[in-house]
N, C-alpha and C. Protein backbone atom coordinates (compact mmCIF):
# COMPACT_ATOMS: atom_id res chain seq x y z
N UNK A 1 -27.36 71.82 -9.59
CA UNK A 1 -26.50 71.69 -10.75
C UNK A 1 -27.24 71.09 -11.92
N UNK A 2 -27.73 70.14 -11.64
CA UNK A 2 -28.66 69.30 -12.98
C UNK A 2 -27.52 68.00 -13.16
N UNK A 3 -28.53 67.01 -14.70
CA UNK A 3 -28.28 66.47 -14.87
C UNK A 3 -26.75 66.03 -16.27
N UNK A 4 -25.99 65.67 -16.14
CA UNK A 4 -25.01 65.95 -17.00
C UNK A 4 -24.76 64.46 -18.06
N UNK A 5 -24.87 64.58 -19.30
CA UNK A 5 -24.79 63.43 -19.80
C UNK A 5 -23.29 63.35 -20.29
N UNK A 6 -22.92 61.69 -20.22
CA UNK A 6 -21.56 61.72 -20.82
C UNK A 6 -21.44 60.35 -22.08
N UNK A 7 -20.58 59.74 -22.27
CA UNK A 7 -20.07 58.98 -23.29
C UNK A 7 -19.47 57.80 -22.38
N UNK A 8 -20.50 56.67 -21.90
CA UNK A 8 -19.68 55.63 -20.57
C UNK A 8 -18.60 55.49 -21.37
N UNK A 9 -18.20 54.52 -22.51
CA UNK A 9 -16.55 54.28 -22.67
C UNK A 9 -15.62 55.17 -22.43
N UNK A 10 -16.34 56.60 -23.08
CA UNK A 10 -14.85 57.77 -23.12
C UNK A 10 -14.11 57.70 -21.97
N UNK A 11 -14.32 57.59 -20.58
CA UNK A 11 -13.08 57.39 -19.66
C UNK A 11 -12.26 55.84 -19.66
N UNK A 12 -12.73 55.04 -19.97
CA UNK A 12 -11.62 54.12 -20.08
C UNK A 12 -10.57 54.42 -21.55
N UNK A 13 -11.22 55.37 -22.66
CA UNK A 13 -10.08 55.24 -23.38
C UNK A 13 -9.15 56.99 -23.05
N UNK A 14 -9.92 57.69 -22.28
CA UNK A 14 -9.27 58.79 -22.39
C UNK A 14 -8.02 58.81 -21.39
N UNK A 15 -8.14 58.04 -20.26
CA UNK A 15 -7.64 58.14 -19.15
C UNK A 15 -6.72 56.50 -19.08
N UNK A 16 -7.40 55.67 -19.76
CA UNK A 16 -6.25 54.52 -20.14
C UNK A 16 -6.41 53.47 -19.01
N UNK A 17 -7.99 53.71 -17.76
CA UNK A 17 -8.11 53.19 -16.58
C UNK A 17 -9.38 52.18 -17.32
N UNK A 18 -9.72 51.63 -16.72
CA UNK A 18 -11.01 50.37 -16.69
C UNK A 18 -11.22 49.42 -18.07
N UNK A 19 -12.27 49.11 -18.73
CA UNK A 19 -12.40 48.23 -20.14
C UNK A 19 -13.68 48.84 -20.65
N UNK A 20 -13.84 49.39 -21.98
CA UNK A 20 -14.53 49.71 -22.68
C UNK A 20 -15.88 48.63 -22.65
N UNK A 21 -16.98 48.74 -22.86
CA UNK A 21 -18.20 48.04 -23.04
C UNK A 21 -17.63 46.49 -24.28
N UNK A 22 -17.03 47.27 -25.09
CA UNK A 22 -16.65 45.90 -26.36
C UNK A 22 -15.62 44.85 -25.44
N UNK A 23 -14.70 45.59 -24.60
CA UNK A 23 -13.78 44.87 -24.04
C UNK A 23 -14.12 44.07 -23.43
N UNK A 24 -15.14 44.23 -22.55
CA UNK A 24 -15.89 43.58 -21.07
C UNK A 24 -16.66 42.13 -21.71
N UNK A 25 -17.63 42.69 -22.86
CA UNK A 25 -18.05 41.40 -23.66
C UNK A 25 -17.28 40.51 -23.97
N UNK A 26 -15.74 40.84 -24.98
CA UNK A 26 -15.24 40.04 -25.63
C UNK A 26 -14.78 39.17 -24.28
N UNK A 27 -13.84 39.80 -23.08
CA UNK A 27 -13.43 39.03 -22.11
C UNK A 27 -14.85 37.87 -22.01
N UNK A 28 -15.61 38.84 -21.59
CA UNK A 28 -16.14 37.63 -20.74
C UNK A 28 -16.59 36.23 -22.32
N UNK A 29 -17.07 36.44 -23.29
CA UNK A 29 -17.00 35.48 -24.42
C UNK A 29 -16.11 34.44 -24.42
N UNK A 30 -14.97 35.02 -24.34
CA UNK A 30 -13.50 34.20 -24.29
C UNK A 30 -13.69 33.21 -22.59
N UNK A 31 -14.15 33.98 -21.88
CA UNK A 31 -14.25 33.27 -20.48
C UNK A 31 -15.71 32.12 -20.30
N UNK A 32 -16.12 32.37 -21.25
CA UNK A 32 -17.49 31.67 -21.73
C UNK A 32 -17.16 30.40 -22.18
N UNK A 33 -16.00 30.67 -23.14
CA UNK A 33 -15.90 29.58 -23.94
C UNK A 33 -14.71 28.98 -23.52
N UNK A 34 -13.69 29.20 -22.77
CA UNK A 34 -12.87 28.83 -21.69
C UNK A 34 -13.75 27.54 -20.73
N UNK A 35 -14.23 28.08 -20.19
CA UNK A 35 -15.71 27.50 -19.17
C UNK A 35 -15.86 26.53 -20.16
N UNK A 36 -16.66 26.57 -21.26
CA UNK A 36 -17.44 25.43 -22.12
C UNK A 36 -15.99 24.57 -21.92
N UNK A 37 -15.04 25.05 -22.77
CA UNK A 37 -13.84 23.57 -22.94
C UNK A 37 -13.36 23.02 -22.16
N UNK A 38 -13.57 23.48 -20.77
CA UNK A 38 -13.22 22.96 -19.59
C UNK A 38 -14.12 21.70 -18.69
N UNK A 39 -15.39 22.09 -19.24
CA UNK A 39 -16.75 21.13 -18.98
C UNK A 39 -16.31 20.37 -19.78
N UNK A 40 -16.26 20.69 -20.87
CA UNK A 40 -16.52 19.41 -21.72
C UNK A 40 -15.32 18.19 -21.65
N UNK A 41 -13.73 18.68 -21.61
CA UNK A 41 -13.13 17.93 -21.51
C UNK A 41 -13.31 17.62 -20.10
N UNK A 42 -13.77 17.91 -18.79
CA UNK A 42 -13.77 17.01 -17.67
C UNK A 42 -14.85 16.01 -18.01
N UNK A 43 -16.00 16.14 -18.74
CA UNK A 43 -17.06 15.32 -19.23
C UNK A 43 -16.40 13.93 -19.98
N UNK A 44 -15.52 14.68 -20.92
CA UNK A 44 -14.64 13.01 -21.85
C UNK A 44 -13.58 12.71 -20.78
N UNK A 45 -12.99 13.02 -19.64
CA UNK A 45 -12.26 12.40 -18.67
C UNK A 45 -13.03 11.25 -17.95
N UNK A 46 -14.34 11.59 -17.83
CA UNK A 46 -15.30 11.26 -16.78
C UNK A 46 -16.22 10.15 -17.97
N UNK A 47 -16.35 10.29 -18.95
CA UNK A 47 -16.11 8.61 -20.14
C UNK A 47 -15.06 7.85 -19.91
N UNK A 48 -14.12 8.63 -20.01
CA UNK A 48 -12.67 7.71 -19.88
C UNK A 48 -12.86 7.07 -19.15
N UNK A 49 -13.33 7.44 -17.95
CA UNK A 49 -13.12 7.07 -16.11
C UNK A 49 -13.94 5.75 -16.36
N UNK A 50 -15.18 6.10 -16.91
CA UNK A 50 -16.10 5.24 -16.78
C UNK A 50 -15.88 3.90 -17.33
N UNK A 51 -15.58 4.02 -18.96
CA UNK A 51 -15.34 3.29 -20.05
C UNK A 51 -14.19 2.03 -19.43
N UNK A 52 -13.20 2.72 -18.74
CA UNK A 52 -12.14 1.63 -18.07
C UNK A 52 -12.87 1.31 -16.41
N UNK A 53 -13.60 1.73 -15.71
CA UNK A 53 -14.16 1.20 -14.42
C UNK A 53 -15.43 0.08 -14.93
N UNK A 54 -15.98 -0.22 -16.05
CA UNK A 54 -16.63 -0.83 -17.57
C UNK A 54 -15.94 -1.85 -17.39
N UNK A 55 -14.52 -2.03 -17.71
CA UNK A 55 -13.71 -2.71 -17.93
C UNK A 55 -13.88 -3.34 -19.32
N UNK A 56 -14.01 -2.03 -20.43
CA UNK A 56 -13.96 -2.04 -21.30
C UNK A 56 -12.71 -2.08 -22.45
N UNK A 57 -12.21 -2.55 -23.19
CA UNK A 57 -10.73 -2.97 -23.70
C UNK A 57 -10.30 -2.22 -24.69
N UNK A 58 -9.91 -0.98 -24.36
CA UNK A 58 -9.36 -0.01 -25.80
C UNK A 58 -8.28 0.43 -25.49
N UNK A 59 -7.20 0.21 -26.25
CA UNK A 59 -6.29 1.04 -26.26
C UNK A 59 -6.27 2.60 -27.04
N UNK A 60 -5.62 3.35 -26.12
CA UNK A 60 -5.06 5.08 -26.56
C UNK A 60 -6.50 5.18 -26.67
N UNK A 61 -7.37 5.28 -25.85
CA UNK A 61 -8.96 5.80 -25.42
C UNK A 61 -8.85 7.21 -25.51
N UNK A 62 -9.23 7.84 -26.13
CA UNK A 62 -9.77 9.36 -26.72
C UNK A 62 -10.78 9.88 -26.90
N UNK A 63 -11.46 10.66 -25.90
CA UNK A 63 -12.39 11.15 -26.51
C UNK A 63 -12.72 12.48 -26.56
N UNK A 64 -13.08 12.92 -27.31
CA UNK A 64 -12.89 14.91 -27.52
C UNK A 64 -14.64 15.32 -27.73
N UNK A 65 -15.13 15.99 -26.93
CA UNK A 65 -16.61 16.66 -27.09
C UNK A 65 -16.41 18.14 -27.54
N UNK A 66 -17.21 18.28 -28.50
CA UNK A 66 -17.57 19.52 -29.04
C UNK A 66 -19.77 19.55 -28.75
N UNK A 67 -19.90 20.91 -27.94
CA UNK A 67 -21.34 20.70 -28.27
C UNK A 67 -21.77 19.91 -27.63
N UNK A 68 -23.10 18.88 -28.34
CA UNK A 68 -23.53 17.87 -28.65
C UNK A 68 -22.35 16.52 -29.03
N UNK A 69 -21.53 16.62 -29.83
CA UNK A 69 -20.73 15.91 -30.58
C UNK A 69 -19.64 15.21 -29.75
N UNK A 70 -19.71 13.97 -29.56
CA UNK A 70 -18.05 13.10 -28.92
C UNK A 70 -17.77 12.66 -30.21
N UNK A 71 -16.65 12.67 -30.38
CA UNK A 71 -15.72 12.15 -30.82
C UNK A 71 -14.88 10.91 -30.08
N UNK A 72 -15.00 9.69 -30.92
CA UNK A 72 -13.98 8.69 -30.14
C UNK A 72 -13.42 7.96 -30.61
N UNK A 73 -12.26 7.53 -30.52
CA UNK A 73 -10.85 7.30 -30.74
C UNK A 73 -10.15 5.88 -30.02
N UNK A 74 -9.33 5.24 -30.71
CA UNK A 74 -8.42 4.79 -30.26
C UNK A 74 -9.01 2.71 -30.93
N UNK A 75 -8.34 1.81 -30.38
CA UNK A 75 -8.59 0.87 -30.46
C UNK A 75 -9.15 -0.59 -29.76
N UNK A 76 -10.55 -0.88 -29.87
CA UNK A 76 -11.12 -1.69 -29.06
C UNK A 76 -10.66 -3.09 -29.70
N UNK A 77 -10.79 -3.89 -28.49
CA UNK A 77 -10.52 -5.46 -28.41
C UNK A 77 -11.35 -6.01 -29.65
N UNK A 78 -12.43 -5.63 -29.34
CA UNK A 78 -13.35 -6.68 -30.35
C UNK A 78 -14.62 -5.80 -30.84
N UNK A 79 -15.63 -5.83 -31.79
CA UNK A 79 -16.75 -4.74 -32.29
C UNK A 79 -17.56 -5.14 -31.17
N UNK A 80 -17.73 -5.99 -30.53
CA UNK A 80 -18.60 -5.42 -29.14
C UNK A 80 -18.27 -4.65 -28.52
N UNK A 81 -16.60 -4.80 -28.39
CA UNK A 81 -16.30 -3.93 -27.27
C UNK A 81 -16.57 -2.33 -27.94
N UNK A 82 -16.44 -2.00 -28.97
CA UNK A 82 -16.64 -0.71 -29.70
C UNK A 82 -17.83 -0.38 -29.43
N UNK A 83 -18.92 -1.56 -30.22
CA UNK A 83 -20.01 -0.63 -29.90
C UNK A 83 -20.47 -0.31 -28.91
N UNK A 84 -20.01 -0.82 -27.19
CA UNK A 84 -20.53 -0.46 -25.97
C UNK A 84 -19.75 0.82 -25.98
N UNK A 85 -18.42 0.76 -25.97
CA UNK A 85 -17.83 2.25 -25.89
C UNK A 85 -18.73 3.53 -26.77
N UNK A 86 -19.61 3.01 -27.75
CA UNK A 86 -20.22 3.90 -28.60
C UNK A 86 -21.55 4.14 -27.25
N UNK A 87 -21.86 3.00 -26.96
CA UNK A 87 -23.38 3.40 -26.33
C UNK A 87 -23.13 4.11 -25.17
N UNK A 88 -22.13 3.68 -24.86
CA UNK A 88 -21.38 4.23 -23.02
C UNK A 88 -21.77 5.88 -23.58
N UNK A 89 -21.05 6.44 -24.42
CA UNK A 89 -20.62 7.85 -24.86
C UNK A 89 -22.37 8.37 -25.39
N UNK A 90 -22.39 7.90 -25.94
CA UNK A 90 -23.96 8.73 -27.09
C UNK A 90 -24.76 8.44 -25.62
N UNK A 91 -24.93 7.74 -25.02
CA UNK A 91 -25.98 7.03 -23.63
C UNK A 91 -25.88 8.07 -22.67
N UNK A 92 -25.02 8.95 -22.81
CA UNK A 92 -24.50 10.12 -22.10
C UNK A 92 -25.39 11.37 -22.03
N UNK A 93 -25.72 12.07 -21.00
CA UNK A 93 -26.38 13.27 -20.87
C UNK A 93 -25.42 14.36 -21.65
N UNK A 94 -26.44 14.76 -22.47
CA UNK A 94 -26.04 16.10 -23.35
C UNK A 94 -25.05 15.45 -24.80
N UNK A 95 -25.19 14.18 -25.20
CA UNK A 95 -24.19 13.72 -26.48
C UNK A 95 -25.89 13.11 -27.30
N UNK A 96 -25.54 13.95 -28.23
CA UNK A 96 -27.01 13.50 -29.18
C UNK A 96 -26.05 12.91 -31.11
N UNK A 97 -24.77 13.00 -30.83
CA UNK A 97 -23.88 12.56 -31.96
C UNK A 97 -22.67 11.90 -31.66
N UNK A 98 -22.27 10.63 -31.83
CA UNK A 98 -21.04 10.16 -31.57
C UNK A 98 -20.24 9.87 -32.93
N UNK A 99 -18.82 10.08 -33.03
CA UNK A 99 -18.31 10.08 -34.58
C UNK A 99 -16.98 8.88 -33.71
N UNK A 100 -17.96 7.89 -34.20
CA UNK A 100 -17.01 6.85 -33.81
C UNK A 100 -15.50 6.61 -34.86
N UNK A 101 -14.38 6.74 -34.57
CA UNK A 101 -12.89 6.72 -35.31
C UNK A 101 -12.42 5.72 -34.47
N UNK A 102 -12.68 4.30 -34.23
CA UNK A 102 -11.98 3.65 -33.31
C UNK A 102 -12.19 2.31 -34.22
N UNK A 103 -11.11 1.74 -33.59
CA UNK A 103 -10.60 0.63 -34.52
C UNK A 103 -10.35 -0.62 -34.20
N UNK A 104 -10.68 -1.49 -34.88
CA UNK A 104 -10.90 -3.17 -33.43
C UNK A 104 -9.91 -4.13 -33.98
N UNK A 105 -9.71 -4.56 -32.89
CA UNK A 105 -8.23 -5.47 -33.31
C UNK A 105 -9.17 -6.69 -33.63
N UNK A 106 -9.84 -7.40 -33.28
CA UNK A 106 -10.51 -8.72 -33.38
C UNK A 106 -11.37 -8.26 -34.67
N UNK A 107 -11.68 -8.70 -35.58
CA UNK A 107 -13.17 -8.31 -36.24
C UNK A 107 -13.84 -9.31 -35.80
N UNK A 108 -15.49 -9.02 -36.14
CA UNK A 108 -16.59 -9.69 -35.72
C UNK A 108 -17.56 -9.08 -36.70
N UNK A 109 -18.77 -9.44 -36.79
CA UNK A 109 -20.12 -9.08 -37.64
C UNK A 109 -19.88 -7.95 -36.43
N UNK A 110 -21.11 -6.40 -37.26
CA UNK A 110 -21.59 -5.52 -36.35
C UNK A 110 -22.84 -5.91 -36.17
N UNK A 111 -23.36 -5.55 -34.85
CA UNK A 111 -24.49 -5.54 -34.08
C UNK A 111 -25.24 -4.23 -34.96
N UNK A 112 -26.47 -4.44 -34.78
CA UNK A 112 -27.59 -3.47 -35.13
C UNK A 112 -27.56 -2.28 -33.74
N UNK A 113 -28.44 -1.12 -33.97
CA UNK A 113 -28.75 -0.81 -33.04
C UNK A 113 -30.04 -0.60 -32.92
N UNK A 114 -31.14 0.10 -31.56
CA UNK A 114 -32.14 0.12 -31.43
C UNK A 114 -32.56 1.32 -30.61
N UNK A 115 -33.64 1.91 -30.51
CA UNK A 115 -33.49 3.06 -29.52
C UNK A 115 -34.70 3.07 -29.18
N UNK A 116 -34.51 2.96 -27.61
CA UNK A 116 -36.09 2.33 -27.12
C UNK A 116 -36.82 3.41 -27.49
N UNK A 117 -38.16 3.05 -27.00
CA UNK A 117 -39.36 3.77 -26.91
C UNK A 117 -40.51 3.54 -26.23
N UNK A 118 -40.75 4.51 -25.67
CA UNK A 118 -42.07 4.26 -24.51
C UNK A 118 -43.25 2.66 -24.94
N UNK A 119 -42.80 1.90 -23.93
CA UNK A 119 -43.57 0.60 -24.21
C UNK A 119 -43.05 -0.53 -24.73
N UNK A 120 -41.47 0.03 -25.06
CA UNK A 120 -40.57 -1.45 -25.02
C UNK A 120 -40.63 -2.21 -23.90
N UNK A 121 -39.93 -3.47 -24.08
CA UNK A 121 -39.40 -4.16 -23.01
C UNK A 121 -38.39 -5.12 -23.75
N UNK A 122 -37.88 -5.42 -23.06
CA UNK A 122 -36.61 -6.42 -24.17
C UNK A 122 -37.21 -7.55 -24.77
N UNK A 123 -37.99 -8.30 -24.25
CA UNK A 123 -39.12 -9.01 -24.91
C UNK A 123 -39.61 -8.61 -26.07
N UNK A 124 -39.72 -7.36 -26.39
CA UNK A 124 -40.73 -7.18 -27.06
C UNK A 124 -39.82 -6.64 -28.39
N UNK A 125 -37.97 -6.37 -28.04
CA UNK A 125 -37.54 -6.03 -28.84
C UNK A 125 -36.91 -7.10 -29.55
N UNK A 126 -36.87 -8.26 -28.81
CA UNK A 126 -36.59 -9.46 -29.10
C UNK A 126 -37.24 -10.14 -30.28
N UNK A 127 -38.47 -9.53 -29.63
CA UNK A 127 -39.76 -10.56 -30.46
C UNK A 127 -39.24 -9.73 -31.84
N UNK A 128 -39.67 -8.21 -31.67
CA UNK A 128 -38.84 -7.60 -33.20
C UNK A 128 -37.61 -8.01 -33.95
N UNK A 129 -36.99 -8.38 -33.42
CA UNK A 129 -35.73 -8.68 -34.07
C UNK A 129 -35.46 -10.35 -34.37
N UNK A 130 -35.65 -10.67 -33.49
CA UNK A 130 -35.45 -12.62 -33.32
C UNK A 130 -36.29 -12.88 -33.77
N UNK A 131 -37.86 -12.41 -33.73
CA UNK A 131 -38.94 -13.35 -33.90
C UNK A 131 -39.48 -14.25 -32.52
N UNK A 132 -38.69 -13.88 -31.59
CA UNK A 132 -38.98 -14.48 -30.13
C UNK A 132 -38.59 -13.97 -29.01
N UNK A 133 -39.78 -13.78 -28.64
CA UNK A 133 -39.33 -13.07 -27.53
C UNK A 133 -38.84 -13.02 -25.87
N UNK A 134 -38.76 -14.88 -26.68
CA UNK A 134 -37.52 -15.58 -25.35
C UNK A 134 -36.09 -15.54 -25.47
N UNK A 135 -35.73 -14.51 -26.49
CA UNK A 135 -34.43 -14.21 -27.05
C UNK A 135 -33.62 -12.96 -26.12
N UNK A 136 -34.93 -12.58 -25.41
CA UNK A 136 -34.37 -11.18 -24.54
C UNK A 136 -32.61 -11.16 -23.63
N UNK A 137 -32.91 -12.27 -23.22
CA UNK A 137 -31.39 -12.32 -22.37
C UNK A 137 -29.94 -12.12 -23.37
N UNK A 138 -30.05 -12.25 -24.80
CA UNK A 138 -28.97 -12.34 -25.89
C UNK A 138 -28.96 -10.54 -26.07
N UNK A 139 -29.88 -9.52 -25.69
CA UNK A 139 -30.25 -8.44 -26.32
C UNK A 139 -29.32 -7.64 -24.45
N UNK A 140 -30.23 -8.59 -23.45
CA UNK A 140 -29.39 -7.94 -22.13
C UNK A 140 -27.77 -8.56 -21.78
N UNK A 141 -27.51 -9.61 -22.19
CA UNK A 141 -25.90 -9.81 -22.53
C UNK A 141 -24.97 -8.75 -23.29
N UNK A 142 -25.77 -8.44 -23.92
CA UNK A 142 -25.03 -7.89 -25.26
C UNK A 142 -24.92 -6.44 -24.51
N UNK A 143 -25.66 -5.80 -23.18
CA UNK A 143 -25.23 -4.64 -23.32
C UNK A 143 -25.11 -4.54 -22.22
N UNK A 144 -24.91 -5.75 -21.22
CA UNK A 144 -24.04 -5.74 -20.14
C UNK A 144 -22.75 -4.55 -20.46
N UNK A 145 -22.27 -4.29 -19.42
CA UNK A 145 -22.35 -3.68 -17.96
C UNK A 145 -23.51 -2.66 -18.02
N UNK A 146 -23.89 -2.47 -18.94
CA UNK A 146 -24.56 -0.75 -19.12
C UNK A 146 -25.71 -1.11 -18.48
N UNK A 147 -26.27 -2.47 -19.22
CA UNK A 147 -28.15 -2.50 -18.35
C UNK A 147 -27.33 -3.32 -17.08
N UNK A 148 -28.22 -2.91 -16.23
CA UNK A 148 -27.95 -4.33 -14.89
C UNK A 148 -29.25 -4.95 -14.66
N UNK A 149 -30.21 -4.84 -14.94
CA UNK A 149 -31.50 -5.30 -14.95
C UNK A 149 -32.45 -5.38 -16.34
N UNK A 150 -32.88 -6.61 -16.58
CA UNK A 150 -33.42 -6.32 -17.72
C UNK A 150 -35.38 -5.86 -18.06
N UNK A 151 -35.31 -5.19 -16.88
CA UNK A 151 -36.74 -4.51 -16.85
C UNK A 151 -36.42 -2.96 -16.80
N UNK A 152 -35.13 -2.88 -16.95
CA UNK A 152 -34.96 -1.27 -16.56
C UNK A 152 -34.05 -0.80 -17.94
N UNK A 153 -35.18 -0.43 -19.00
CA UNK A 153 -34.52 0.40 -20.28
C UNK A 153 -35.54 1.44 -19.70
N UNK A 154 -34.78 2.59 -20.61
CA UNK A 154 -35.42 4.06 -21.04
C UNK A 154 -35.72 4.48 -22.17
N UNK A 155 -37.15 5.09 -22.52
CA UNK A 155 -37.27 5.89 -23.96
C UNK A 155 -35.80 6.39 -23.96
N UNK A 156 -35.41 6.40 -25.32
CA UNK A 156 -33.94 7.62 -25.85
C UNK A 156 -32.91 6.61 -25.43
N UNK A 157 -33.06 5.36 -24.69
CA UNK A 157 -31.85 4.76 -24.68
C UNK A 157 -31.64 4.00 -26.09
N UNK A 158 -30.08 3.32 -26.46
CA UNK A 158 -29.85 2.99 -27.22
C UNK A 158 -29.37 1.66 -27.31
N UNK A 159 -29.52 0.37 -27.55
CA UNK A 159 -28.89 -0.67 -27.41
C UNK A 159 -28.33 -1.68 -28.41
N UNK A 160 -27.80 -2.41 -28.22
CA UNK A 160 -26.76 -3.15 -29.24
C UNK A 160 -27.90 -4.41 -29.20
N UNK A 161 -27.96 -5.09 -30.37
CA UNK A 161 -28.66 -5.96 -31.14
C UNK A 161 -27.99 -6.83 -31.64
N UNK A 162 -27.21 -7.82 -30.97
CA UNK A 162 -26.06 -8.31 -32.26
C UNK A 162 -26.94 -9.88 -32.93
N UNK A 163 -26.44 -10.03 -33.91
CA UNK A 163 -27.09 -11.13 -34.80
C UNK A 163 -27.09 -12.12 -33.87
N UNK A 164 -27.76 -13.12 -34.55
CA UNK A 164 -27.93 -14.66 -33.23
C UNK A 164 -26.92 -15.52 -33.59
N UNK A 165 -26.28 -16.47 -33.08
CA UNK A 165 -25.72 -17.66 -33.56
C UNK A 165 -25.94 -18.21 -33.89
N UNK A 166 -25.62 -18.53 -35.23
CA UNK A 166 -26.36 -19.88 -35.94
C UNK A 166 -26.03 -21.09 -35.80
């Protein structure tokens, strides 16, 4: 007989059976991005989870990921407690932007921040900031629960710096 060429869509629209080539893409796109919003909000559940097992103090805790991007929401006890909820979230695999909208019932001065780099040590960020670098334990207080040891930072981590007491 030979070889016979045809038109692949023409039977799904002639006959009204299967999904055209455009159809099959768009589904699966939509099922793509279904998938993405489903990761991502179990990802801000799994902050949530964390942020209160932290025993961190915010009320109406919100947080919405797009991307890269958290978004977070609601109202912390005090600006420490904010900015850990900030580091908890950005400190996060795959969040390279946090758009902090959260609001503190206590005010306080804000803390600086810092973002290690190969060859820190808290000592040494101490010494940068304090001028001493027997100041380290004020730098690992400050970001309690997150560090538990103060020999164990990472390049790309981020930490809270808050002013000294005068």
């Amino acid at each position: 007989m030979g070889l016979f060429s045809f038109i692949k869509d023409a039977g799904a629209k002639i006959f009204g059976i299967g999904k055209t080539s455009a159809e099959e893409a768009a589904e699966a796109a939509a099922d793509a991005a279904e998938a993405k919003r489903k990761r991502e909000e179990a990802a801000a559940g799994r902050l949530e989870e964390t942020i209160s097992d932290l025993q961190l103090q915010v009320e109406n805790l919100d947080i919405h990921i797009s991307g890269d991007l958290a978004t977070v929401k609601g109202m912390a006890y005090d600006q420490a407690t904010k900015e850990k909820v900030v580091l908890v979230v950005g400190n996060s695999n795959g969040i390279a932007t946090v758009d902090d909208q959260m609001t503190v019932e206590h005010k306080e001065p804000e803390a600086q921040f810092h973002t290690v780099v190969s060859g820190d040590t808290l000592g040494k960020i101490a010494k940068n900031y304090y001028g001493n670098a027997m100041k380290y334990p004020v730098i690992f207080e400050a970001n309690k629960p997150m560090l538990k040891d103060p020999d164990l930072i990472y390049p790309g981590q981020v930490l809270r710096i808050p002013a000294l007491d005068k």
